[in-house]
Protein backbone atom coordinates (compact mmCIF):
# COMPACT_ATOMS: atom_id res chain seq x y z
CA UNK A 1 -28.63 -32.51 -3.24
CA UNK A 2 -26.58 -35.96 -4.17
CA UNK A 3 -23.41 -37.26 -2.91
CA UNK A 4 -22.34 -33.97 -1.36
CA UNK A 5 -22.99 -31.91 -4.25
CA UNK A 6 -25.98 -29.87 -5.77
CA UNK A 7 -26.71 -30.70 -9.40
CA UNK A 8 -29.28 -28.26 -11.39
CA UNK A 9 -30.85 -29.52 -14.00
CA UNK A 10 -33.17 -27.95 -16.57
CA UNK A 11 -32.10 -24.46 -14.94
CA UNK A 12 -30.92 -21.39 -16.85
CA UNK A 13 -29.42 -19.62 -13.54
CA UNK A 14 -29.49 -20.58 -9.89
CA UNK A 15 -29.50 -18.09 -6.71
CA UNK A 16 -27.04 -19.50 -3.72
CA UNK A 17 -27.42 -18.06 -0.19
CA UNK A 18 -24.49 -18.31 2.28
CA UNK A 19 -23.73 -17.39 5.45
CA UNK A 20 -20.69 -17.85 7.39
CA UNK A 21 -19.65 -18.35 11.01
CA UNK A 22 -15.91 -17.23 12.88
CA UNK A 23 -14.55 -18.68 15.84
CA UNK A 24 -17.25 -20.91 16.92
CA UNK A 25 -18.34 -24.40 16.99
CA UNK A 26 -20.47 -25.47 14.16
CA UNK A 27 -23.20 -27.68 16.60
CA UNK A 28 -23.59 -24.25 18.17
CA UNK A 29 -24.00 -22.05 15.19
CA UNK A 30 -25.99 -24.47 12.83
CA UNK A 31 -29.36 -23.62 14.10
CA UNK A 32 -29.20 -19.87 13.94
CA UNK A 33 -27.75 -20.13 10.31
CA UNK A 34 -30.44 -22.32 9.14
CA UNK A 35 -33.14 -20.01 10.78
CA UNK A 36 -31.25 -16.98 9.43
CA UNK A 37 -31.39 -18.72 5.73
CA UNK A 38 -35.14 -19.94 5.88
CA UNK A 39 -36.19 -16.30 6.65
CA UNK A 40 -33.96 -14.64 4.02
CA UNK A 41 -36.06 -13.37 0.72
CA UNK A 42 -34.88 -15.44 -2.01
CA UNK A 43 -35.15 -12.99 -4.73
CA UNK A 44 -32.20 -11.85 -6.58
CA UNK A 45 -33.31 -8.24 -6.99
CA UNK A 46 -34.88 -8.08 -3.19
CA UNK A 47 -31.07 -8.64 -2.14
CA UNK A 48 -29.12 -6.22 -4.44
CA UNK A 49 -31.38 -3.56 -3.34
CA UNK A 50 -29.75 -2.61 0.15
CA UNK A 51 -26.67 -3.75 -1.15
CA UNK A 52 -26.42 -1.61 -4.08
CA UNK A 53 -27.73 1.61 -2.23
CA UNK A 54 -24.89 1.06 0.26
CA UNK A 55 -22.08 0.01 -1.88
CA UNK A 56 -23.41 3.03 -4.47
CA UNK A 57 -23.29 5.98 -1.85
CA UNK A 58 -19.64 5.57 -1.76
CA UNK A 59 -18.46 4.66 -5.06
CA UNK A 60 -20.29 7.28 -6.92
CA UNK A 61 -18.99 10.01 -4.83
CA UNK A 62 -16.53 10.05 -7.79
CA UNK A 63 -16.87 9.96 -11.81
CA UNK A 64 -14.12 9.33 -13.96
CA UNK A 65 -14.07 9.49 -17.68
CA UNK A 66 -10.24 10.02 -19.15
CA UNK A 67 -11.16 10.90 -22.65
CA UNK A 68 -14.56 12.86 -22.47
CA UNK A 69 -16.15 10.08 -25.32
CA UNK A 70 -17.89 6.68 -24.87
CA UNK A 71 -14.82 5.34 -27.36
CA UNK A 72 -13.76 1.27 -25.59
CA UNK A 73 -16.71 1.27 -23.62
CA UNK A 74 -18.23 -1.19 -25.54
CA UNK A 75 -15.40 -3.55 -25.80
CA UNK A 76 -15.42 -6.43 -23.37
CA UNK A 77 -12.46 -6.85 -20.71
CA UNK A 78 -10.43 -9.23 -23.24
CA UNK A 79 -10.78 -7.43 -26.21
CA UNK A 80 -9.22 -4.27 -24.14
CA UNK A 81 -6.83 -6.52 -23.09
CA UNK A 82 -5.96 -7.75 -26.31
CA UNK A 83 -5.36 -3.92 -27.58
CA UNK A 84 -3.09 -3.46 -24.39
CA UNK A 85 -0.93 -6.66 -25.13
CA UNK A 86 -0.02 -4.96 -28.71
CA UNK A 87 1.31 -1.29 -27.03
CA UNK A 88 -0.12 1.09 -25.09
CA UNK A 89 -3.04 0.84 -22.30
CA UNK A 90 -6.23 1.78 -23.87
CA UNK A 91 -7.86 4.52 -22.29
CA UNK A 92 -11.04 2.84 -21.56
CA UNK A 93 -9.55 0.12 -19.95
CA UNK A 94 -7.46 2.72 -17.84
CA UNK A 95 -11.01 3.78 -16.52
CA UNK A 96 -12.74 0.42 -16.37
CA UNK A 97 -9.53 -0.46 -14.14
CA UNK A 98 -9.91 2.50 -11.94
CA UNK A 99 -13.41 1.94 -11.13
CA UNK A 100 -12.39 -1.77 -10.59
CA UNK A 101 -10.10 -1.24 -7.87
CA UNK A 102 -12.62 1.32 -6.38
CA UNK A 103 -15.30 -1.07 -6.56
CA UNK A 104 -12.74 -3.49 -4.48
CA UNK A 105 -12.05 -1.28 -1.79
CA UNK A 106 -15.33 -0.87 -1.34
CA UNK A 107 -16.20 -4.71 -1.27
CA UNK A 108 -13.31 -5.59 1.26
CA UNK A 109 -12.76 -2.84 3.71
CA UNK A 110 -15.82 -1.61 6.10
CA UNK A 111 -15.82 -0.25 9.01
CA UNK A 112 -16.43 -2.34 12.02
CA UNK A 113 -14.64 -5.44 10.17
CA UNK A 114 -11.32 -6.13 9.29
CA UNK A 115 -8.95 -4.45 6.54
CA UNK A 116 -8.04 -5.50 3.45
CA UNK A 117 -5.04 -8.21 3.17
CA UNK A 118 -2.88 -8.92 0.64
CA UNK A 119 -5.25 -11.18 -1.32
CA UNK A 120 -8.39 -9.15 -0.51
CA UNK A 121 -9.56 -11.83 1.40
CA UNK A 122 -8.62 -13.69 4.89
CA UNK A 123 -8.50 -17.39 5.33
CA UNK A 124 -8.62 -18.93 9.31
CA UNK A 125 -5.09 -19.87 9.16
CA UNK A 126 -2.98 -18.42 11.62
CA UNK A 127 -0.74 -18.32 8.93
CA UNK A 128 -2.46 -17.87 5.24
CA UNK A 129 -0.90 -18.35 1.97
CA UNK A 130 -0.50 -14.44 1.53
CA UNK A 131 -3.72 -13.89 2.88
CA UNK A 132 -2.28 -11.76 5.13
CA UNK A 133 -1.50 -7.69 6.12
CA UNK A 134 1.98 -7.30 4.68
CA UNK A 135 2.66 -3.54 6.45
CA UNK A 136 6.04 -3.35 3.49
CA UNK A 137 3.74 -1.78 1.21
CA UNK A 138 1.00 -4.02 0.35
CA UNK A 139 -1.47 -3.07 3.15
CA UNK A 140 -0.79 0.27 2.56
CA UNK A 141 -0.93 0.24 -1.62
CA UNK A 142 -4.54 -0.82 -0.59
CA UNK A 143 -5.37 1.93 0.86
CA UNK A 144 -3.54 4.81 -0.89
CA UNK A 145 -6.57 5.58 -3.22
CA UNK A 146 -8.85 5.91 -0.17
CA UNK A 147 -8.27 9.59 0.98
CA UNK A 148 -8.21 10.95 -2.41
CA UNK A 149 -10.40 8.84 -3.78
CA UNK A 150 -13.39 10.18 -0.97
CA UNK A 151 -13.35 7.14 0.88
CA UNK A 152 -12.45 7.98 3.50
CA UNK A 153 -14.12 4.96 5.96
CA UNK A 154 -12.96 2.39 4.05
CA UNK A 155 -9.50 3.29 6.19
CA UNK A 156 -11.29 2.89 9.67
CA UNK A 157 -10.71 -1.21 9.97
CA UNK A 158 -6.73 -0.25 9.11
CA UNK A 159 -6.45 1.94 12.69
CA UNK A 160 -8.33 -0.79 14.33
CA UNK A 161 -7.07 -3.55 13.44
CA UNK A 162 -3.57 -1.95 14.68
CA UNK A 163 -4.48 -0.23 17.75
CA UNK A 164 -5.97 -3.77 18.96
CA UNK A 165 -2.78 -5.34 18.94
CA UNK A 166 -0.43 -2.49 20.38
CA UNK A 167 0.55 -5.00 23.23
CA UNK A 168 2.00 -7.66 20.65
CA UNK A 169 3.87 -4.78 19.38
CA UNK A 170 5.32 -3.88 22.42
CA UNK A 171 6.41 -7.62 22.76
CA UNK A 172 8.09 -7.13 19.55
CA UNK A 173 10.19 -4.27 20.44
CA UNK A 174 10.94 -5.49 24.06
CA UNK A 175 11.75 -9.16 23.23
CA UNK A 176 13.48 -8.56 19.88
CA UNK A 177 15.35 -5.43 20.28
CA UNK A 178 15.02 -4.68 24.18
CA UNK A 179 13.41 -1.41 23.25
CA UNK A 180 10.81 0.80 24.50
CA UNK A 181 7.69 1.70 22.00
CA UNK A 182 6.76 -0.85 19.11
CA UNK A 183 7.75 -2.84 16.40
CA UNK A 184 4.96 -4.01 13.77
CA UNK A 185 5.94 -6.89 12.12
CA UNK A 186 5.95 -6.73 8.35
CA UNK A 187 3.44 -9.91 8.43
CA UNK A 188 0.74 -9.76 10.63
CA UNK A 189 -3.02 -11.62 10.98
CA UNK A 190 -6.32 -10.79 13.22
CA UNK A 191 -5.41 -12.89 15.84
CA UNK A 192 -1.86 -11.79 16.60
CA UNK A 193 0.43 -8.83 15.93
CA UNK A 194 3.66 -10.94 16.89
CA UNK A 195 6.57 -12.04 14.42
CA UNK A 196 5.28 -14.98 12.68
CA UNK A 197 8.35 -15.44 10.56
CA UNK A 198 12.16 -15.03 11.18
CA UNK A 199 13.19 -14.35 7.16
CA UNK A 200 15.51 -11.37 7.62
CA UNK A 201 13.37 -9.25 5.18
CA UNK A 202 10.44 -9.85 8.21
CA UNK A 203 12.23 -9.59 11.04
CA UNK A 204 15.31 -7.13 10.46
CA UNK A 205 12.55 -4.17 9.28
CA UNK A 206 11.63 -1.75 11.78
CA UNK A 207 9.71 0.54 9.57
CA UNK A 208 6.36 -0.77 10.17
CA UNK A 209 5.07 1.29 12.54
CA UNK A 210 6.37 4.27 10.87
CA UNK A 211 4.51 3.22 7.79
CA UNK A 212 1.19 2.79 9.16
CA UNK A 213 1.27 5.60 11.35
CA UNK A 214 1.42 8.06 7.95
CA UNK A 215 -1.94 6.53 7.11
CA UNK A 216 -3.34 7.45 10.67
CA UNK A 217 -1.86 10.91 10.23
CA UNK A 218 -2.96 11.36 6.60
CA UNK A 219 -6.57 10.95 7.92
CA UNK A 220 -6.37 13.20 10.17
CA UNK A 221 -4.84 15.76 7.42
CA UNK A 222 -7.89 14.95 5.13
CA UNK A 223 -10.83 15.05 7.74
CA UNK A 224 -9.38 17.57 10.01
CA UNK A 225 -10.61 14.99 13.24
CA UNK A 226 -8.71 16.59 15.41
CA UNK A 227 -10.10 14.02 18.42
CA UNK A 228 -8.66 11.66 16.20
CA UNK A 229 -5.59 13.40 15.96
CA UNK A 230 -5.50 13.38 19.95
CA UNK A 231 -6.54 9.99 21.49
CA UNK A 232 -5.63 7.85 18.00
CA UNK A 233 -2.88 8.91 15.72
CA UNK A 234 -0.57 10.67 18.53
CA UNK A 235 -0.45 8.23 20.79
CA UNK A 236 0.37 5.46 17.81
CA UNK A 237 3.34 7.85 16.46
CA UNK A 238 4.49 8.23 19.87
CA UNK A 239 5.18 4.56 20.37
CA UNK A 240 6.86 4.46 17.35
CA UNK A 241 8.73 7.52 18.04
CA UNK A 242 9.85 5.75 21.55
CA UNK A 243 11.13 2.88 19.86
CA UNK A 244 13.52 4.95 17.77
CA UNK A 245 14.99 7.15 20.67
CA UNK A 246 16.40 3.44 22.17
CA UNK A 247 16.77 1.85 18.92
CA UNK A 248 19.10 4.44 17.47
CA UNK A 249 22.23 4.65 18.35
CA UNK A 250 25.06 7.69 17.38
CA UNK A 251 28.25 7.74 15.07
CA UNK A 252 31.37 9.63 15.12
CA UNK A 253 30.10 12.62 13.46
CA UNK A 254 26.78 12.43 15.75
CA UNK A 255 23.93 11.26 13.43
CA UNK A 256 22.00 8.19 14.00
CA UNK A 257 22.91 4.72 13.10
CA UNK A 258 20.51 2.06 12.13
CA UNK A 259 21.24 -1.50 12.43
CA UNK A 260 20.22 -4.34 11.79
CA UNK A 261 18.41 -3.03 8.79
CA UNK A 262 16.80 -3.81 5.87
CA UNK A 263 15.50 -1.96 2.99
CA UNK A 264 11.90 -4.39 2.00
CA UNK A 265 12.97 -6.43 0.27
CA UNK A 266 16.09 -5.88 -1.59
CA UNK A 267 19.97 -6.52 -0.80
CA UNK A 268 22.85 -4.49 -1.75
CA UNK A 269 24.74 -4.42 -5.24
CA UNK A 270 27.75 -5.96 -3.85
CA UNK A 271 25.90 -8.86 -1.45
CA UNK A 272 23.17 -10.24 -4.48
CA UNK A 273 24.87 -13.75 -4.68
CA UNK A 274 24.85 -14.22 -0.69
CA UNK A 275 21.65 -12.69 -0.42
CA UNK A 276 22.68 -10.54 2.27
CA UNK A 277 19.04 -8.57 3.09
CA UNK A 278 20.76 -7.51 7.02
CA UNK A 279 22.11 -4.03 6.44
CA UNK A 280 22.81 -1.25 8.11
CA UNK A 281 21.20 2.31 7.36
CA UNK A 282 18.65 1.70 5.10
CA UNK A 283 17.81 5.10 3.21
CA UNK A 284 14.08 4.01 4.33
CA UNK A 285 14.63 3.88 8.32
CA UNK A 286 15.10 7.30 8.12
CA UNK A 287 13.35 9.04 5.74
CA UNK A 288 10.00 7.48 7.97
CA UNK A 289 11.80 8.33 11.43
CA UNK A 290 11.95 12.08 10.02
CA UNK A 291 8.22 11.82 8.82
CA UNK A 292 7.12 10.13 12.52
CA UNK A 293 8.85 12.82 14.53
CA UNK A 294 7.84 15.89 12.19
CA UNK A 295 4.02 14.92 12.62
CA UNK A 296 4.68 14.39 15.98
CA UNK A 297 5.83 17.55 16.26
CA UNK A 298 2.76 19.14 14.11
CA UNK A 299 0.11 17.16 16.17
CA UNK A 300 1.56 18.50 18.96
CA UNK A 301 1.46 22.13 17.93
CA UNK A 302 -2.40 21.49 17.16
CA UNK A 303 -3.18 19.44 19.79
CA UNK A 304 -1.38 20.29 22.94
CA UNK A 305 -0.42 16.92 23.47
CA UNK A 306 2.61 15.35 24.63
CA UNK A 307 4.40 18.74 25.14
CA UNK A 308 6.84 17.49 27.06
CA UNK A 309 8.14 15.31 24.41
CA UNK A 310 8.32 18.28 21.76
CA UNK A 311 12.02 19.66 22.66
CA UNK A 312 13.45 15.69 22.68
CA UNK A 313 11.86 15.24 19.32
CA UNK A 314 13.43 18.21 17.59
CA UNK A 315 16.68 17.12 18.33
CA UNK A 316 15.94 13.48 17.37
CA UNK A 317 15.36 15.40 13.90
CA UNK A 318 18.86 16.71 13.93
CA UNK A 319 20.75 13.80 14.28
CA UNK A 320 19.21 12.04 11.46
CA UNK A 321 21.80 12.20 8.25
CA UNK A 322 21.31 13.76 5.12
CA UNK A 323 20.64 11.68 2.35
CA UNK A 324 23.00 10.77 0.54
CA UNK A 325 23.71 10.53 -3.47
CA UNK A 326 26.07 7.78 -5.47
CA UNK A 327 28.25 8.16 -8.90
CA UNK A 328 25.29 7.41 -11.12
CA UNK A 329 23.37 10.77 -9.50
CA UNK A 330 21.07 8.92 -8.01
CA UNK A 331 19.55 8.69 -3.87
CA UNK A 332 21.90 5.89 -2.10
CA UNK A 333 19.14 2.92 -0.93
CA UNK A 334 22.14 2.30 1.84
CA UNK A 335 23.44 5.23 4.05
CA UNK A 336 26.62 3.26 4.59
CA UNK A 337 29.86 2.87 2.62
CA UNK A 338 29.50 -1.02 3.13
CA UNK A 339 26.46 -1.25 0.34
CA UNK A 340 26.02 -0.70 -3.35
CA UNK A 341 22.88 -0.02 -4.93
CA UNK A 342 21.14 -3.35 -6.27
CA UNK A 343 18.27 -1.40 -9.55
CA UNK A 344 17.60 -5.17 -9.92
CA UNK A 345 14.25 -5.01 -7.63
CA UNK A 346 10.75 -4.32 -7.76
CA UNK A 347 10.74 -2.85 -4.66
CA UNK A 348 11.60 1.16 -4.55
CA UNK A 349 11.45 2.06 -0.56
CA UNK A 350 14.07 3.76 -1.00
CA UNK A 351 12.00 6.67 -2.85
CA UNK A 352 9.75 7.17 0.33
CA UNK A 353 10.79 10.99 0.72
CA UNK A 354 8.87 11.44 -2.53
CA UNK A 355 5.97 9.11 -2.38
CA UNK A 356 4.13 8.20 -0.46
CA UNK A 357 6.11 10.74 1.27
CA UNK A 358 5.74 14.45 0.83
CA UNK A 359 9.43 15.40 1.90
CA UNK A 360 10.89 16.35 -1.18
CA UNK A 361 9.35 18.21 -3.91
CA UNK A 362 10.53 19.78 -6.68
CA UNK A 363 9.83 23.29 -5.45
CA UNK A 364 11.76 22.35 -1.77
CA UNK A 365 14.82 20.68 -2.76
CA UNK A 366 15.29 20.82 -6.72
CA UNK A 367 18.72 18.92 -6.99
CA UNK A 368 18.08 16.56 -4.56
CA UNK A 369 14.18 16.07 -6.03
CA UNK A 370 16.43 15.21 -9.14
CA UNK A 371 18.59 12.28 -7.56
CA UNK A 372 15.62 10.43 -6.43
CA UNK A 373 13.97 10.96 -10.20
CA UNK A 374 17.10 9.12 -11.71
CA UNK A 375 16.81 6.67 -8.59
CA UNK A 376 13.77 5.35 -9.98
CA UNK A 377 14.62 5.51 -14.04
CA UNK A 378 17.23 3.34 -12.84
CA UNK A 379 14.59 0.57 -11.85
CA UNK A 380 12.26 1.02 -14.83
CA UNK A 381 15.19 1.17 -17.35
CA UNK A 382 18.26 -1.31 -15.78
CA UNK A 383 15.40 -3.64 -13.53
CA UNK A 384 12.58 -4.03 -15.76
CA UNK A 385 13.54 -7.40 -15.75
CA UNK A 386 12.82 -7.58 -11.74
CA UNK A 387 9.45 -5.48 -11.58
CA UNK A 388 5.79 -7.07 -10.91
CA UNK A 389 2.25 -6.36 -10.74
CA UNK A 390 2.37 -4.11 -7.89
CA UNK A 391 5.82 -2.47 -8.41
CA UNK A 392 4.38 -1.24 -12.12
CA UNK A 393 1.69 0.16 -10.09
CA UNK A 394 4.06 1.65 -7.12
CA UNK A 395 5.98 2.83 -10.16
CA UNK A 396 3.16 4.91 -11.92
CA UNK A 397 2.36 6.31 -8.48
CA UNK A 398 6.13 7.90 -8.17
CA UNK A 399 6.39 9.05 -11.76
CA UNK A 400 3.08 10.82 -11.03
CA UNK A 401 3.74 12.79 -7.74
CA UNK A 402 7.22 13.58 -10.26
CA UNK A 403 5.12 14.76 -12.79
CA UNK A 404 5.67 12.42 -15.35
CA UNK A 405 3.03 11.41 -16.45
CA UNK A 406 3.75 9.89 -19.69
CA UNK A 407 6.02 7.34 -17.70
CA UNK A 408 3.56 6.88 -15.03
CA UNK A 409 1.16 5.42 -17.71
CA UNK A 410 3.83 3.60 -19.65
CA UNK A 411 4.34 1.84 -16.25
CA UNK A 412 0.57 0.97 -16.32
CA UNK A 413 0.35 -0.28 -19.70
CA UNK A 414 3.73 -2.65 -18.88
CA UNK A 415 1.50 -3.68 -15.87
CA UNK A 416 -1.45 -4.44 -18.31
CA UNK A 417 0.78 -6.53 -20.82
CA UNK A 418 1.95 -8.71 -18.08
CA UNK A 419 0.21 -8.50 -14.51
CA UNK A 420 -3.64 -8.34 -15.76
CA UNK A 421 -5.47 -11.53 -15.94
CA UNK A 422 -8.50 -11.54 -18.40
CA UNK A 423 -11.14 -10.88 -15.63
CA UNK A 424 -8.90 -8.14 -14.48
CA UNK A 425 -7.48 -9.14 -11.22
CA UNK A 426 -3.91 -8.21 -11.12
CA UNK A 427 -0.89 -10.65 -10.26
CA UNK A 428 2.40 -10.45 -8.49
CA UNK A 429 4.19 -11.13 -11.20
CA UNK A 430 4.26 -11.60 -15.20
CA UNK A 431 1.64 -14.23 -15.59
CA UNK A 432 2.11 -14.21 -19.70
CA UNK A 433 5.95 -14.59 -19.43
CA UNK A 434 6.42 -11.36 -22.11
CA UNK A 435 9.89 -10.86 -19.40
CA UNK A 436 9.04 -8.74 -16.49
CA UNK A 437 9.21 -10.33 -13.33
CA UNK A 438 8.95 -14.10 -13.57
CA UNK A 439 9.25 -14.57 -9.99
CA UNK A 440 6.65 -17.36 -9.27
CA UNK A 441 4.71 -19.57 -11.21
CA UNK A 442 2.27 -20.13 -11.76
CA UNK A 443 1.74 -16.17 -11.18
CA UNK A 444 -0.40 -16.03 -7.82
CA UNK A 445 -3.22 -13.02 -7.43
CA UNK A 446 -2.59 -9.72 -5.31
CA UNK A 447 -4.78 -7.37 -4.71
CA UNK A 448 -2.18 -4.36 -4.21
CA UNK A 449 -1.73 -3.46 -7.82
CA UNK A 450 -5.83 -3.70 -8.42
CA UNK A 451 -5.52 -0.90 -5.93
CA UNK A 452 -2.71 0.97 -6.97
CA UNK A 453 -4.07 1.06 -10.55
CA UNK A 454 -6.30 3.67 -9.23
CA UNK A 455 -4.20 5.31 -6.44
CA UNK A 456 -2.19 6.05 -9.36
CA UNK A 457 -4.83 7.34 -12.15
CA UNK A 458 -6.43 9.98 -9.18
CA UNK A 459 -2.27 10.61 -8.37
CA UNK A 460 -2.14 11.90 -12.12
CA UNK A 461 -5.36 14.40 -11.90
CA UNK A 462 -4.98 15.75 -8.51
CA UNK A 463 -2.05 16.41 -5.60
CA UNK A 464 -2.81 17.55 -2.49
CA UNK A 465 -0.52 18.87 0.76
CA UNK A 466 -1.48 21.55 3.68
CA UNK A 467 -1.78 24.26 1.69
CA UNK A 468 -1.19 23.10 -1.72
CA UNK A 469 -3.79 21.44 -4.48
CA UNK A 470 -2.26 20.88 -7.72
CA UNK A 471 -4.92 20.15 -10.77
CA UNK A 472 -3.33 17.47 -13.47
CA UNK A 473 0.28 17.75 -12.00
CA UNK A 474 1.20 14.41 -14.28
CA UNK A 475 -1.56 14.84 -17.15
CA UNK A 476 -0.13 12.03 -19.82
CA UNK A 477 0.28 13.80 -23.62
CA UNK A 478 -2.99 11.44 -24.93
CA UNK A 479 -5.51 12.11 -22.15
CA UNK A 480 -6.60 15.84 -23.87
CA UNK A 481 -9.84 16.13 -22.93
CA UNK A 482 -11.80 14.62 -20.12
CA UNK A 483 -13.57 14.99 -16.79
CA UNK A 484 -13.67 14.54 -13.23
């Protein structure tokens, strides 16, 4: 040790111990560290042991192999890489990818600790360069892979981490809107659920609540924890459910009005050049208001609970408008006549009803499944331009619960021309300026689209809802012959 450093010299490899303290004093702490470090075995091996038995149980719980042949395996990250910057994805990196962002979740999320943030890592800033739960999609493009996927406990730090901070959220909805239930803010760190940021993308989106709580009732749907179902995810939707009853208010015809609104993060057609995000009837509000109040209404029926709320929240479901479809044939992003549709934007919440949402299918509403299909052509065709690392991946997601899944891979291999770095961390936006979504630079690292790679890949092979499983519903024309 020299000059605050450690130099090694004559070494070929060198074995570094660490071990961190939280919210503490460091004269306090020191001494158990040190202890803690002079006991520790300091063999390499000794210390992968436990970790790899652990980390193993979960991830091998699934295989993957796309092709059925050892064919890319052998080529190193770049050199896959390299193939994907000249066309198409290859098919071992589509694999080495999926097991990458497995291999994350793993690393990041435990139970007992905290869940995964936008970076995959926090910092002890109250507020963190993106190191922090962004509850429009990011936090919950981490975790989409984790039900199918068979890891399951990798979701327990999400319910925690939001049912420990159900009093800020109350704040929220009482301070900011004078309503009963909660408001999640779209940004939020461990030590406070309260708005941290007054942009009007943060603070004019209600849907946060709504959002998580499909994650709480989606474990419930894959674990059948009906306790769970009873004492955790119920009483969350219910706040969320209270919050709309006051929030909403009633139009002419007598359907709900929402306002202010926003749809994350994008601003009508007609408003780009004042950047006018404040809207009313967002396509979005709704779509997860119907979703809250029909598992309500289904936790009910299997739980007993909250019976006395069931009759209210059927009607709540009646006064929420159809959706509604513009000239080009596509689902409106605004329910209002004051908005045009902006395809300029890498965000698609608009498409909820269809994923992550199970609302409309193909099989339950045909035309309508059609309108939201040329919704999002309309952002992969007009607003290329505008997509990023994680919208490629929300992208391929959509296309596959569509059953496309030649698109949902093209969207992957735009993702891997432009949002990959060369150790395979993704970025928010196109990093290698090839003209998709120069947004910042230089590009920073996200974690979501790592994540969503594979969400995506186990989206093409298998589709699951009460009642349903569908076996390769978006099976791309290349991948003939493979295994699961």
């Amino acid at each position: 040790a020299k000059d605050g450093s450690i130099h090694v010299v004559g070494g070929k490899r060198a074995l570094v111990i660490m071990k961190l303290f939280i919210k503490s004093e460091r004269h306090k702490e020191w001494t158990a560290l040190e202890e803690d470090l002079n006991s520790t075995e300091a063999d390499y091996l000794a210390l992968l042991k436990p970790h790899a038995a652990e980390h193993g149980e979960l991830f091998n719980r699934v295989t993957l192999n796309v092709d059925d042949s050892d064919e890319g395996h052998e080529l190193s990250t770049e050199e896959l890489l390299l193939d994907a910057y000249q066309g198409e994805v290859p098919t071992a990196m589509v694999e080495k990818m999926w097991a990458f962002g497995r291999y994350l979740l793993i690393s990041s999320s435990k139970a007992g600790g905290q869940p995964c943030p936008l970076q995959g890592k926090w910092t002890g800033f109250y507020r963190g360069y993106w190191t922090f739960n962004m509850a429009n999609e990011n936090l919950q493009m981490n975790y989409w892979q984790a039900m199918s996927g068979n890891i399951i406990e990798t979701a327990l730090p999400v319910f925690d981490y939001f049912d420990r901070m159900m009093d800020d959220f109350r704040e929220n909805a009482r301070k900011l809107y004078g309503c009963d239930g909660i408001v999640v803010s779209c940004i939020t760190t461990p030590p406070s659920g309260l708005f941290k940021d007054i942009q009007p993308h943060i603070l004019y989106w209600t849907g946060g609540g709504a959002w998580v709580g499909q994650h709480y009732y989606d474990y419930y749907l894959h674990t059948s924890d009906e306790t769970f179902l009873k004492e955790r995810a119920m009483p969350f939707l219910r706040e969320v459910a209270l919050f709309y009853e006051d929030f909403f208010t009633l139009d002419e015809k007598g359907y709900y009005v929402s306002s202010p609104s926003n749809s994350p993060e994008n601003q009508p057609g007609n408003q780009t050049g004042r950047r006018n995000q404040t809207t009313m009837n967002a396509t979005m509000d709704f779509a997860l208001a119907k979703e809250v109040l029909t598992n309500l209404i289904e936790g009910a029926e299997v739980t007993g609970a909250f019976q006395e709320d069931v009759e209210k929240w059927e009607d709540m479901l009646t006064k929420i408008p159809p959706y509604q479809v513009n000239e080009d044939g596509a689902v409106r992003e605004w329910m209002h006549p004051f908005y045009d549709d902006n395809y300029h934007h890498r965000h698609q919440s608009h498409i909820y009803p269809v994923f992550p949402g199970f609302e409309v299918t193909a099989d339950s509403d045909p035309e309508l499944f059609e309108a939201f299909l040329v919704a999002i052509r309309k952002r992969l065709d007009i607003g290329i331009s505008s997509q990023t690392g994680w919208s490629l991946a929300h992208m391929s997601n959509v296309y596959a619960r569509m059953g496309e899944g030649d698109s949902a891979l093209r969207c992957l291999s735009l993702m891997s021309r432009a949002c990959v770095m060369n150790n395979f961390f993704t970025t928010h936006n196109d990093w290698r300026f090839s003209g998709i979504g120069g947004k910042f630079e230089p590009a920073p690292y996200q974690i979501d689209a790592n994540f969503g790679w594979t969400a995506a890949v186990q989206e093409m092979l298998l589709f699951s809802v009460p009642g349903t499983i569908s076996v390769v519903p978006a099976l791309p024309e290349k991948w003939v012959k493979g295994s699961v």
